[in-house]
N, C-alpha and C. Protein backbone atom coordinates (compact mmCIF):
# COMPACT_ATOMS: atom_id res chain seq x y z
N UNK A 1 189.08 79.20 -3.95
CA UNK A 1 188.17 78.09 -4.13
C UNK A 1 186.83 78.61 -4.63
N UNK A 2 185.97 78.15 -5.36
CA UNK A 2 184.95 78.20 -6.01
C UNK A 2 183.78 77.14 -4.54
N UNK A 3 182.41 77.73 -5.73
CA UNK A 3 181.11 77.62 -4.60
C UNK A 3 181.42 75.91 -4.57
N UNK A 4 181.45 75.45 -5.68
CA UNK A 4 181.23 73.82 -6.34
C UNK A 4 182.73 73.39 -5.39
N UNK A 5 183.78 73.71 -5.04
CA UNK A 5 184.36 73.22 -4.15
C UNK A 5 183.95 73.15 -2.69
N UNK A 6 183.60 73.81 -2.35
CA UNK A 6 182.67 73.78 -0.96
C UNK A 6 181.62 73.23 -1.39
N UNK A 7 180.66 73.17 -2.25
CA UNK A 7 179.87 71.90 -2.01
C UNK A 7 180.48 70.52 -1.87
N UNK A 8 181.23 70.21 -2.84
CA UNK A 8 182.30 69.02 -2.69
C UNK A 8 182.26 69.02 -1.55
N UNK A 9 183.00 69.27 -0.78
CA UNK A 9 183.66 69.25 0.59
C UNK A 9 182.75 69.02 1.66
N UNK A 10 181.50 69.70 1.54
CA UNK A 10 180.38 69.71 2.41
C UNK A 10 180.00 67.99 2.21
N UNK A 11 179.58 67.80 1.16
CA UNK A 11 179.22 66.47 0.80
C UNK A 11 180.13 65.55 0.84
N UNK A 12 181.20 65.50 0.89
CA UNK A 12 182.07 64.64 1.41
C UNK A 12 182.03 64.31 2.83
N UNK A 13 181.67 65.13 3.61
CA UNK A 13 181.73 65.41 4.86
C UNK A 13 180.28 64.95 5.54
N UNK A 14 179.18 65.17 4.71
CA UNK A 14 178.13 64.31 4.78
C UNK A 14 177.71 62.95 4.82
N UNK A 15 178.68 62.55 3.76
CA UNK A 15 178.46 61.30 3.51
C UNK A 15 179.85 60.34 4.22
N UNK A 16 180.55 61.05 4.72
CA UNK A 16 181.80 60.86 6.03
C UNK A 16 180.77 60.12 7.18
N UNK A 17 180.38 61.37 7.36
CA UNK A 17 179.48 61.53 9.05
C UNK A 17 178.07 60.48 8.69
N UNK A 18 177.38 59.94 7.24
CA UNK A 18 176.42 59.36 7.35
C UNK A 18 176.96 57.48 7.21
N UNK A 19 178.08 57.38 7.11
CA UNK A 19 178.42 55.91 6.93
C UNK A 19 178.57 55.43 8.09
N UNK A 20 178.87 55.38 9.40
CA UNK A 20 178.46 55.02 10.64
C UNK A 20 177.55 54.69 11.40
N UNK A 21 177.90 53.23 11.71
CA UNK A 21 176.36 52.94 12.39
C UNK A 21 176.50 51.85 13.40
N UNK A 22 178.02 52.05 14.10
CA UNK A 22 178.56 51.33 14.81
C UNK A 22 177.91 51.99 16.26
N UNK A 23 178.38 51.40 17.30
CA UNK A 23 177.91 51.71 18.60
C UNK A 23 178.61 53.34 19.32
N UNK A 24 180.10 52.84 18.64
CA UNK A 24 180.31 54.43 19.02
C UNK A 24 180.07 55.53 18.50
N UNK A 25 179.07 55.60 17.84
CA UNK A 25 178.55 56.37 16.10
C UNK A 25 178.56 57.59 17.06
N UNK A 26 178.49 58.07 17.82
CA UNK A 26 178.86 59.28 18.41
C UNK A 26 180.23 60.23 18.93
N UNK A 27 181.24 59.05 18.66
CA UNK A 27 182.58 59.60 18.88
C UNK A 27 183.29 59.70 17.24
N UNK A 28 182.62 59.04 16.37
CA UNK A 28 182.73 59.14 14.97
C UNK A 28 182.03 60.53 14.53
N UNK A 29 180.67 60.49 14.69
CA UNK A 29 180.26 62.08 14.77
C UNK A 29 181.25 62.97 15.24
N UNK A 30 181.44 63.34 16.00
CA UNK A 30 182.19 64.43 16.72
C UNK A 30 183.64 64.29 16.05
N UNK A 31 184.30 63.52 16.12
CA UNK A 31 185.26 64.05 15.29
C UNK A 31 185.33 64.34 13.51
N UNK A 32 184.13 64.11 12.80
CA UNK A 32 183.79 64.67 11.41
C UNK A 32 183.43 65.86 11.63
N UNK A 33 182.69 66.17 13.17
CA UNK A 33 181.83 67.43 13.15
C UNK A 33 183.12 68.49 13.61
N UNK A 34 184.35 67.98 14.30
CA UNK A 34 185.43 69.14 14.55
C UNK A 34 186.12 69.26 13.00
N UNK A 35 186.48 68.16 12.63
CA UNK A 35 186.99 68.62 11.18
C UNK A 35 186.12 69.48 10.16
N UNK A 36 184.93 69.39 10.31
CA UNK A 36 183.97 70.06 9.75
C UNK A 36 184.31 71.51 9.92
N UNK A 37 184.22 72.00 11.58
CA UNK A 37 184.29 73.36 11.89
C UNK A 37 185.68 73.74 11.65
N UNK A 38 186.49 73.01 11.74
CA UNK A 38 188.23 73.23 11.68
C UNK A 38 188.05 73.74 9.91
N UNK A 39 187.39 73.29 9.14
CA UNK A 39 187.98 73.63 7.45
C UNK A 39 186.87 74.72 7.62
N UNK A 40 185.98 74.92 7.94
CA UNK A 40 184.83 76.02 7.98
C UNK A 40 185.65 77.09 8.35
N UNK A 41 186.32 77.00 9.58
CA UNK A 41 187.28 78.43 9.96
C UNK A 41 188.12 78.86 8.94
N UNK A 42 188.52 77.20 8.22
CA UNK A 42 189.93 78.07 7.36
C UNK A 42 189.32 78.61 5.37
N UNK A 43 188.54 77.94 5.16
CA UNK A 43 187.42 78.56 4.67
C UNK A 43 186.99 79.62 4.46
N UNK A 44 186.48 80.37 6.08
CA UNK A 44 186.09 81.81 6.16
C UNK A 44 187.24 82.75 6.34
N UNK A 45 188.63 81.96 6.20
CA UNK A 45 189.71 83.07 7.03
C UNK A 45 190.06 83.21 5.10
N UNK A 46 189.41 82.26 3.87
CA UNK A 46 190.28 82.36 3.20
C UNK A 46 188.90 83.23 2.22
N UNK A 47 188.10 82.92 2.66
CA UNK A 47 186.99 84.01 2.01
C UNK A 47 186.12 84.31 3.22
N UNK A 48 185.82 86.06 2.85
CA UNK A 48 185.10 86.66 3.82
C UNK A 48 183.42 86.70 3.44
N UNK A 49 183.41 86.38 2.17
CA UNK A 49 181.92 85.85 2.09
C UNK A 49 181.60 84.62 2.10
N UNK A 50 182.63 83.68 2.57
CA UNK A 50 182.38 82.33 3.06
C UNK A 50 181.21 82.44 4.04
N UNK A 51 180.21 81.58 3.70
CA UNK A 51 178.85 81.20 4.50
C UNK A 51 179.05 80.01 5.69
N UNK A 52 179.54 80.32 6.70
CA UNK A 52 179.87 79.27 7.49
C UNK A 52 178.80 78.06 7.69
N UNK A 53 177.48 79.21 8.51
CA UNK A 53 176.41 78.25 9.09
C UNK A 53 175.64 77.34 7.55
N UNK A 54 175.58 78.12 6.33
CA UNK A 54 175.56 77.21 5.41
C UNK A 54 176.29 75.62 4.80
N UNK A 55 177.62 76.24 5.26
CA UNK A 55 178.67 75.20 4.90
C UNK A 55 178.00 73.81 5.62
N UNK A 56 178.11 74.33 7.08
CA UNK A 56 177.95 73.29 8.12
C UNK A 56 176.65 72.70 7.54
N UNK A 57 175.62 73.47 7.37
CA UNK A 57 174.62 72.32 7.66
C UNK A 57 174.58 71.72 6.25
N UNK A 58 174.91 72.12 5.17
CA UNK A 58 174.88 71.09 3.55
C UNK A 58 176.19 69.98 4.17
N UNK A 59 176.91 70.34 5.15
CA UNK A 59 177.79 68.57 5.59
C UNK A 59 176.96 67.80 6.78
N UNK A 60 175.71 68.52 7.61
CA UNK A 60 174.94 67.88 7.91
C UNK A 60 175.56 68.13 9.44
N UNK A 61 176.38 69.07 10.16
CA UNK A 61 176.97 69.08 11.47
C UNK A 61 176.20 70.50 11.76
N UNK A 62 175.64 70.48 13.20
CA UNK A 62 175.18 71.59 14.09
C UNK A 62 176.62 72.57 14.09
N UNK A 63 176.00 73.68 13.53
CA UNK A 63 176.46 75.07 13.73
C UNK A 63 176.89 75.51 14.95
């Protein structure tokens, strides 16, 4: 995968986690923010100069 695919992905994932604005907007968070870290792992397992804590925060989820 290329840088411009992980941005994709990040921003997908941003704009996932920013369309909620329902009452449970916190159980909606948390599960964008595990899928977040779940592709971040497979990500770094598939490149070792994968930037994790970068990834996370351009999709907008705590590191």
């Amino acid at each position: 995968m290329t840088r411009k695919d992980y941005v994709l992905i990040a921003a997908a994932l941003r704009e996932a986690r920013s369309n909620y604005s329902l009452p449970n907007v916190a159980i909606y968070h948390n599960g964008i923010d595990n899928a977040a870290h779940r592709l971040a792992d497979a990500l770094g397992r598939d490149n070792p100069r994968f930037d994790r804590d970068r990834f996370l925060a351009a999709a907008g989820v705590q590191s």
